[in-house]
C-alpha atoms as a PDB file:
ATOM      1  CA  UNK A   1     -10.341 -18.008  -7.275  1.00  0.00           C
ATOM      2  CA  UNK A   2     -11.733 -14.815  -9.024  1.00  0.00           C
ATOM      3  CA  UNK A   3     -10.753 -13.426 -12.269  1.00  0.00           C
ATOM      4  CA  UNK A   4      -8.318 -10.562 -10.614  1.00  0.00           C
ATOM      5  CA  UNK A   5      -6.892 -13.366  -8.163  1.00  0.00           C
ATOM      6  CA  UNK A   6      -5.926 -15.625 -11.521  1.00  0.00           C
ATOM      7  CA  UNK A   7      -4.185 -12.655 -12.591  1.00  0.00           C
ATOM      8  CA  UNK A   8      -2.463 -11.660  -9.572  1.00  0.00           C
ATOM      9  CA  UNK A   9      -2.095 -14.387  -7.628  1.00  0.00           C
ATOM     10  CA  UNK A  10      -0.312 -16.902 -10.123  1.00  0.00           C
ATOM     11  CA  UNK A  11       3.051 -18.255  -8.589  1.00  0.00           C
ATOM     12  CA  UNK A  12       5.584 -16.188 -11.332  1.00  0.00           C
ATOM     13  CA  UNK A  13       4.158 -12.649 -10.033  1.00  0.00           C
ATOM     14  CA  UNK A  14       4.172 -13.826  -6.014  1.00  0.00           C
ATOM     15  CA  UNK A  15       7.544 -15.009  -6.657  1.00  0.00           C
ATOM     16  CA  UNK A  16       8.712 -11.774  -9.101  1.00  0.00           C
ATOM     17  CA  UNK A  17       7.282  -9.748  -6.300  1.00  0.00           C
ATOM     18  CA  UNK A  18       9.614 -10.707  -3.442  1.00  0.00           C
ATOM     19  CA  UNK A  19      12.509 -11.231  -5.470  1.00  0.00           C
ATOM     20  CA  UNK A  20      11.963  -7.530  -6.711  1.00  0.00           C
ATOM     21  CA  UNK A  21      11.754  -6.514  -3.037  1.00  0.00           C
ATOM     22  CA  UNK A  22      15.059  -8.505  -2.822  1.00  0.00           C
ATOM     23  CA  UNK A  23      16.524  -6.818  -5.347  1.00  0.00           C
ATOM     24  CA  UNK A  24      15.590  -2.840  -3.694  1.00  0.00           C
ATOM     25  CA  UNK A  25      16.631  -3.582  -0.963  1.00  0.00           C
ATOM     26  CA  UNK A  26      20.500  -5.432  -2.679  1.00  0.00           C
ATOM     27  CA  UNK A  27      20.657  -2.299  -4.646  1.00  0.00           C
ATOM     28  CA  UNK A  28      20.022   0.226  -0.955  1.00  0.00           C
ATOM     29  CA  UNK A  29      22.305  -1.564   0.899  1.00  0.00           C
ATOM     30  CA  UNK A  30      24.935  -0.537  -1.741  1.00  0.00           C
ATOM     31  CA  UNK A  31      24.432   2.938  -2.024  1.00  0.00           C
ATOM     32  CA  UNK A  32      27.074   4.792   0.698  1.00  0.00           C
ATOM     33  CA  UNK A  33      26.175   5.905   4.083  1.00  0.00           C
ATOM     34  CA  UNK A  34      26.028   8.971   5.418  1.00  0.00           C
ATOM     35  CA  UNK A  35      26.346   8.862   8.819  1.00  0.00           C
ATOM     36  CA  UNK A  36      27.262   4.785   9.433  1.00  0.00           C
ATOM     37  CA  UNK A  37      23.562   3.639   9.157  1.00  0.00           C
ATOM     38  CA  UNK A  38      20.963   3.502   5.983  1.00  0.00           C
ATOM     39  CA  UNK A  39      18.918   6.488   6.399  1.00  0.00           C
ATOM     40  CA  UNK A  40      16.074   8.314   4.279  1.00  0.00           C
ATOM     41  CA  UNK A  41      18.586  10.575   2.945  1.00  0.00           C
ATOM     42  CA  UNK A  42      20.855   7.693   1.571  1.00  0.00           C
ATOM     43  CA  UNK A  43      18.267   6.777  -0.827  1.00  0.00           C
ATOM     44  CA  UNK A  44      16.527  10.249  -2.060  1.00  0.00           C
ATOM     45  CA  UNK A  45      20.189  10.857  -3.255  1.00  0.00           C
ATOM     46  CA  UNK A  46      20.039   8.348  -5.528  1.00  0.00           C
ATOM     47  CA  UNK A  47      16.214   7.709  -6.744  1.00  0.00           C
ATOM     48  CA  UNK A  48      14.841   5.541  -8.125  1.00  0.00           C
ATOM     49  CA  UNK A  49      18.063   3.932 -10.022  1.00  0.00           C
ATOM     50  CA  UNK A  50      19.534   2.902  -6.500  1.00  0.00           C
ATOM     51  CA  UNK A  51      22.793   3.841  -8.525  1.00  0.00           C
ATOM     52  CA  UNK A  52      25.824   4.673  -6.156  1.00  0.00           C
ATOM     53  CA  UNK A  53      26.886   8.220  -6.009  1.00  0.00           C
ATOM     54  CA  UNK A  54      30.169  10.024  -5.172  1.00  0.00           C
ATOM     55  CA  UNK A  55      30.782  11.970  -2.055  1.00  0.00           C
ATOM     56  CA  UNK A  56      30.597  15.537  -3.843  1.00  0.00           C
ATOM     57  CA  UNK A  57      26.940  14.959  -4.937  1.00  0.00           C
ATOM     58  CA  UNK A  58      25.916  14.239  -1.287  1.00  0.00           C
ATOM     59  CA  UNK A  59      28.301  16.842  -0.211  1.00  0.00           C
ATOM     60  CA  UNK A  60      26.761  19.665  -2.619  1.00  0.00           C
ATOM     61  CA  UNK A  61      23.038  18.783  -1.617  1.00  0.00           C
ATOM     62  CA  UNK A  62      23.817  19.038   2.253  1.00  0.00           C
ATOM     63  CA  UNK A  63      25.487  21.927   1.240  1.00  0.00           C
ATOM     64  CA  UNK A  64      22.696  23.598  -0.093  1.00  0.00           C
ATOM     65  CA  UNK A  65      20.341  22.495   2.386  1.00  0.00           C
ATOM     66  CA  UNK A  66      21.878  24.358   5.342  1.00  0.00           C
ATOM     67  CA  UNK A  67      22.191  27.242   3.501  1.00  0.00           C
ATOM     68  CA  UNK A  68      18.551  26.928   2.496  1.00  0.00           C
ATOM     69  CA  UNK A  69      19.260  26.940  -1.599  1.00  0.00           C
ATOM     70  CA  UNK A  70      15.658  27.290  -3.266  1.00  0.00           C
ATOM     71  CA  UNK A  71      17.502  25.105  -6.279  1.00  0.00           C
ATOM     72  CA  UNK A  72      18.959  21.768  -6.554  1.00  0.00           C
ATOM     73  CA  UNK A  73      22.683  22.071  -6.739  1.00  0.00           C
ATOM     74  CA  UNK A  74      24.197  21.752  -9.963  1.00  0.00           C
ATOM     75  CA  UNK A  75      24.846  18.471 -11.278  1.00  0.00           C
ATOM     76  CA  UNK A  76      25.967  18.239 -14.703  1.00  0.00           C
ATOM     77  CA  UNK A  77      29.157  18.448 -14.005  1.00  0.00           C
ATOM     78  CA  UNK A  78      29.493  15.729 -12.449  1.00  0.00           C
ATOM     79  CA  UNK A  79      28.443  12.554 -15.677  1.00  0.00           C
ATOM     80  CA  UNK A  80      26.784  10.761 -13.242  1.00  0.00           C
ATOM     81  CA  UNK A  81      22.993  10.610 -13.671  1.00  0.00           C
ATOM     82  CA  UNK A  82      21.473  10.509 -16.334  1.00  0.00           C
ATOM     83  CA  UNK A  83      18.530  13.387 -17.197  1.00  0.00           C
ATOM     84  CA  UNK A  84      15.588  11.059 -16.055  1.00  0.00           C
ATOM     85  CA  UNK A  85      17.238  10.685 -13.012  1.00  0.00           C
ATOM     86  CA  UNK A  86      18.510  14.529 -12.580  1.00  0.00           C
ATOM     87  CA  UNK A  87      15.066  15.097 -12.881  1.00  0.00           C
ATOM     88  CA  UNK A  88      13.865  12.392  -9.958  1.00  0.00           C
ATOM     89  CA  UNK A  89      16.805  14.625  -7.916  1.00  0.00           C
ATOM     90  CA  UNK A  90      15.296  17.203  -8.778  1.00  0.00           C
ATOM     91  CA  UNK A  91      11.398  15.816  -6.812  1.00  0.00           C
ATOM     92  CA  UNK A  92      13.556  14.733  -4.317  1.00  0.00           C
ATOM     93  CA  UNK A  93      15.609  17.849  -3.265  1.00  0.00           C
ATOM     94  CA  UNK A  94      12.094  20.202  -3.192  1.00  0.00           C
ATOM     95  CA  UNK A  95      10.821  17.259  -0.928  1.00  0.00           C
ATOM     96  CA  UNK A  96      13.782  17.399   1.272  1.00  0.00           C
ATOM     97  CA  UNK A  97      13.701  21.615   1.648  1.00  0.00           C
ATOM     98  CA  UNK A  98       9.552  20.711   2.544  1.00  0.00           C
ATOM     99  CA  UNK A  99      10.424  18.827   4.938  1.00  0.00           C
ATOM    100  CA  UNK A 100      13.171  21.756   6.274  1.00  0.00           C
ATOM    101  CA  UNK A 101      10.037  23.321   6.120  1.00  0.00           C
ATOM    102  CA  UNK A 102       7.818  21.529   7.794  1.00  0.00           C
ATOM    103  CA  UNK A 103      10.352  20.614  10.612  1.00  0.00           C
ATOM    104  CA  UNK A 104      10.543  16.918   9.799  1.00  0.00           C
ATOM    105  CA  UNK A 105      14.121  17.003   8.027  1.00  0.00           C
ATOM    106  CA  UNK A 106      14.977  14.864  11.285  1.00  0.00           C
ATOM    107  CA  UNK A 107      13.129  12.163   9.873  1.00  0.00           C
ATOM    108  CA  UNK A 108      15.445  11.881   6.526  1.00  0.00           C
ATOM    109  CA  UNK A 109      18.565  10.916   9.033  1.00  0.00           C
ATOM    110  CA  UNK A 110      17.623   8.826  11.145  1.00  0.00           C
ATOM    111  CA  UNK A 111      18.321   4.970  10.609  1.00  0.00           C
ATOM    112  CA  UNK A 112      15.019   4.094  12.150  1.00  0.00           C
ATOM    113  CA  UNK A 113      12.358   6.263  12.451  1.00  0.00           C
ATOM    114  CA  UNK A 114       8.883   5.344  13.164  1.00  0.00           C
ATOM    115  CA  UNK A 115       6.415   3.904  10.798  1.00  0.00           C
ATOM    116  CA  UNK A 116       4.252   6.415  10.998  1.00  0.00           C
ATOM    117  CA  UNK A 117       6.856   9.353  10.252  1.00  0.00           C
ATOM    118  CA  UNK A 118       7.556   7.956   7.478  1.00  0.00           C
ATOM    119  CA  UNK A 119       3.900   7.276   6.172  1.00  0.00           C
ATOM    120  CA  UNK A 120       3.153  10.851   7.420  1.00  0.00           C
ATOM    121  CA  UNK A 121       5.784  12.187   4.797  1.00  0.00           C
ATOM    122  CA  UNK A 122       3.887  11.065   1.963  1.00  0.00           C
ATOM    123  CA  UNK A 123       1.282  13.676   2.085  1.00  0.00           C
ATOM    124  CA  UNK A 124       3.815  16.294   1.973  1.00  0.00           C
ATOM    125  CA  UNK A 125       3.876  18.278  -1.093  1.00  0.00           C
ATOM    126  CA  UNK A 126       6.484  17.733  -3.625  1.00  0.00           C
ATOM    127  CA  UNK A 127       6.209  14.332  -2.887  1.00  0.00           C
ATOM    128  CA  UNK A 128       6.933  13.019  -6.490  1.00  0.00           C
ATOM    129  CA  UNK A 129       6.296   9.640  -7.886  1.00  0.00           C
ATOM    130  CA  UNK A 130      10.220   8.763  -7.108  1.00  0.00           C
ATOM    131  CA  UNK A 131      10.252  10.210  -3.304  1.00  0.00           C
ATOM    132  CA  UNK A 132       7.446   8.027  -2.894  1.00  0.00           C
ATOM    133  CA  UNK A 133       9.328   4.807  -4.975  1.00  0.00           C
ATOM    134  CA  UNK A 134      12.628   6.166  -2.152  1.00  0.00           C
ATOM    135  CA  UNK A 135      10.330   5.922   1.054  1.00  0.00           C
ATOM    136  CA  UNK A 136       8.653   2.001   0.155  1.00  0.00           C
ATOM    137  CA  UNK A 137      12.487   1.251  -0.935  1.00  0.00           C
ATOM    138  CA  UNK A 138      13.854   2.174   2.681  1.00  0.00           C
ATOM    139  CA  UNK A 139      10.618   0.974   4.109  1.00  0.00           C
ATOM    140  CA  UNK A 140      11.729  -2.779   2.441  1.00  0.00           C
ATOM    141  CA  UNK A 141      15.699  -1.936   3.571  1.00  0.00           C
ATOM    142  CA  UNK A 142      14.382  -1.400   7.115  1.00  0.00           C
ATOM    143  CA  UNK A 143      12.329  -4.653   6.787  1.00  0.00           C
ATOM    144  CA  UNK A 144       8.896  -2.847   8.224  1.00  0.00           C
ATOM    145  CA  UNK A 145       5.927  -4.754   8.014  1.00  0.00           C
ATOM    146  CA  UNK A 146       4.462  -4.147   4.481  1.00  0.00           C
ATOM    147  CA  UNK A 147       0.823  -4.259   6.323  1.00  0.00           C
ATOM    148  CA  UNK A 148       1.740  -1.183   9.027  1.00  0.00           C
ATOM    149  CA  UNK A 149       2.415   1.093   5.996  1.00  0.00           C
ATOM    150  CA  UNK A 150      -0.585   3.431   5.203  1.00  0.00           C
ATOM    151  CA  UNK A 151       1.055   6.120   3.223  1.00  0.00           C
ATOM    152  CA  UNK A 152       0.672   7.287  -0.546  1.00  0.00           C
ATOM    153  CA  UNK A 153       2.036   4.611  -2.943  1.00  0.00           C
ATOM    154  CA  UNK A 154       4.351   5.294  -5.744  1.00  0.00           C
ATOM    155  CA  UNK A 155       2.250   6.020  -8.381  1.00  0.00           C
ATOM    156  CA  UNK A 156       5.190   5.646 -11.304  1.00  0.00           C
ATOM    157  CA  UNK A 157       4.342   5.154 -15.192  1.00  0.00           C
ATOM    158  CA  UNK A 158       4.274   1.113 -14.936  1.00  0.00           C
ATOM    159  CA  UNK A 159       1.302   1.646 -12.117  1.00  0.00           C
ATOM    160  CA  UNK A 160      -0.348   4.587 -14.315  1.00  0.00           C
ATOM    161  CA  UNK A 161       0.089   2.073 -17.783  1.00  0.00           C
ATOM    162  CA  UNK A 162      -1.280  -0.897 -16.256  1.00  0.00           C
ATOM    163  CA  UNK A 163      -4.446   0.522 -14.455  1.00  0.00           C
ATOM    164  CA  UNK A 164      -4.897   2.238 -17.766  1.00  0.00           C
ATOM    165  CA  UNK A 165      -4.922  -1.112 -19.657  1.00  0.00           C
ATOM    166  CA  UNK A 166      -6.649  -3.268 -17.287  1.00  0.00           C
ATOM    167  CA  UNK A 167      -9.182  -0.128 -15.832  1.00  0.00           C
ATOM    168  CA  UNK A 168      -9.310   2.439 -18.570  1.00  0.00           C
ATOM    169  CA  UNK A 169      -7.943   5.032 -15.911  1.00  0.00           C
ATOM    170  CA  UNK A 170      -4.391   6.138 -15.261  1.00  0.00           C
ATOM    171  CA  UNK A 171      -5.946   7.603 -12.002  1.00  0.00           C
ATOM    172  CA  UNK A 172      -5.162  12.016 -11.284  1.00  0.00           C
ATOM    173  CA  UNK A 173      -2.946  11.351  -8.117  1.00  0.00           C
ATOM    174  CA  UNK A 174      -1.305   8.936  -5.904  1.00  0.00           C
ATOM    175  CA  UNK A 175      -4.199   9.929  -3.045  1.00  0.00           C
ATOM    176  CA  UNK A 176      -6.953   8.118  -6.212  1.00  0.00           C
ATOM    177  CA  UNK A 177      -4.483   5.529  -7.253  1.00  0.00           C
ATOM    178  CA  UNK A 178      -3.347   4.448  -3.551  1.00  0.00           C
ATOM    179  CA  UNK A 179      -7.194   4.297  -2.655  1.00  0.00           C
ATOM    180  CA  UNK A 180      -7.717   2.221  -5.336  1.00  0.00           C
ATOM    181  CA  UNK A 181      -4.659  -0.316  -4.476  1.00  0.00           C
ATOM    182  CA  UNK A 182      -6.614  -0.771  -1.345  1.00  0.00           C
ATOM    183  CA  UNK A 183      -9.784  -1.747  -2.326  1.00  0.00           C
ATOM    184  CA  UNK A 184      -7.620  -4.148  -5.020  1.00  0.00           C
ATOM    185  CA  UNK A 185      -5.712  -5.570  -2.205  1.00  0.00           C
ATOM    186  CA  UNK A 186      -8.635  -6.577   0.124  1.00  0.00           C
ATOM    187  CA  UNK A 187      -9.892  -8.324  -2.704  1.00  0.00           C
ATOM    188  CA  UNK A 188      -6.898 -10.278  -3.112  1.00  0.00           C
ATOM    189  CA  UNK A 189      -6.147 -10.641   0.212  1.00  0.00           C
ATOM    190  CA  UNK A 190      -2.548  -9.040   0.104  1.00  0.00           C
ATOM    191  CA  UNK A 191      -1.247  -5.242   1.117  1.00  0.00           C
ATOM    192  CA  UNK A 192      -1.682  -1.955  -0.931  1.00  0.00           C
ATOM    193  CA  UNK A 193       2.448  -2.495  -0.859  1.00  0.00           C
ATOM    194  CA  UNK A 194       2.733  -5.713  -2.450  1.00  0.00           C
ATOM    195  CA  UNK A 195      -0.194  -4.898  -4.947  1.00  0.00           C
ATOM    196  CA  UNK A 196       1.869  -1.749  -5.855  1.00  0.00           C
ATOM    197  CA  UNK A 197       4.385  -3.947  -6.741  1.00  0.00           C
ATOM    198  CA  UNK A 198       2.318  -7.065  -8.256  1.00  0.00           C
ATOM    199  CA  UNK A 199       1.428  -4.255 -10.783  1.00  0.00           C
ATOM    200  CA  UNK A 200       4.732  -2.719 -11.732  1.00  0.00           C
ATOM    201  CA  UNK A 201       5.616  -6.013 -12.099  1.00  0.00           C
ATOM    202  CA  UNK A 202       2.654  -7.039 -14.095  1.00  0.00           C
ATOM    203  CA  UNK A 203       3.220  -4.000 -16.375  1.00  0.00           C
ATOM    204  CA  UNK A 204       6.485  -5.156 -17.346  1.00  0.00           C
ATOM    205  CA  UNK A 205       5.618  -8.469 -18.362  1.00  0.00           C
ATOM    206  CA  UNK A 206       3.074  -7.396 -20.833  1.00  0.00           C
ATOM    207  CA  UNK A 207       5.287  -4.555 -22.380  1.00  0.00           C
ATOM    208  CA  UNK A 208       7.635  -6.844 -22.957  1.00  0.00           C
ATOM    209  CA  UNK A 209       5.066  -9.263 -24.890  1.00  0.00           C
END
């Protein structure tokens, strides 16, 4: 075993790792439906806190959507979300008017689109760190194989901190970073998806140190 695979590979982060995954997908399955079935949509409404939300806030945003709004609809009023996440909404509502724009809005309602639409969303623009953290948590709730997923990764703070500690680089975009959780995860002999996690993970057990 290698130095990374010591690091990696011991039996609390394999284990943290799929009771993480465990706990996304607890926390999507609670969030309310939209149309009967988890879609895409479900889970942009609510990123990345997986908190529930009340009908008006889903009602407002498909509101604005079909009458093409160029700004997220207001909020505030409601006390629900806090301002970090009003401003993961935020990411999330430009991504959903690209994808109006792009023609590919389909994708955010159905219950099981194909792997590759979903991968193929990740290069849009205005695909933030938390639309990216909302597509690998449906991607778990849909239980897809982690190894048939070849889009962007999230590329949050805890990926950006630990890189920075371990690498000396917080990487300049999720195209560097998710090349980079590829190479790591040959070496290890895992996915880019569980690495992504393995280091979120990892990131929180040393801040906490």
């Amino acid at each position: 075993m290698n130095e990374l695979q010591s690091i990696f590979l011991r039996p609390g982060i394999t284990a943290q790792v799929e009771t993480t995954h465990q706990n996304i997908i607890n926390g999507c399955n609670a969030l309310p439906l939209l149309n009967g079935e988890r879609c895409l949509f479900d889970v942009l409404l609510s990123p990345p806190s997986q908190k529930s939300y009340p009908e008006i806030w889903r009602d407002r945003v498909i509101s604005a959507l079909e009458a093409d709004k160029p700004a997220m609809p207001p909020i505030n009023d409601i006390g629900h979300f806090s301002m970090v996440e009003i401003a993961s909404l935020t990411g999330s509502y430009a991504f959903m008017r690209e994808c109006q724009r792009n023609g590919q809005e389909k994708i955010l309602y159905k219950p099981n689109p194909k792997w590759e639409e979903l991968c193929d969303l990740t290069i849009l623009p205005y695909c933030s760190a938390s639309v990216l953290l909302s597509i690998k948590y449906f991607w778990l709730v849909k239980d897809y194989p982690q190894e048939k997923y070849y889009g962007f990764l999230p590329h949050s703070s805890p990926i950006k901190n630990i890189t920075k500690a371990l690498w000396g680089t917080s990487f300049n975009s999720a195209m560097h970073a998710t090349m980079f959780q590829v190479r790591l995860a040959k070496d290890l002999g895992q996915t880019p998806f569980w690495v992504n996690t393995a280091l979120w993970e990892l990131w929180y057990r040393l801040s906490a140190k």
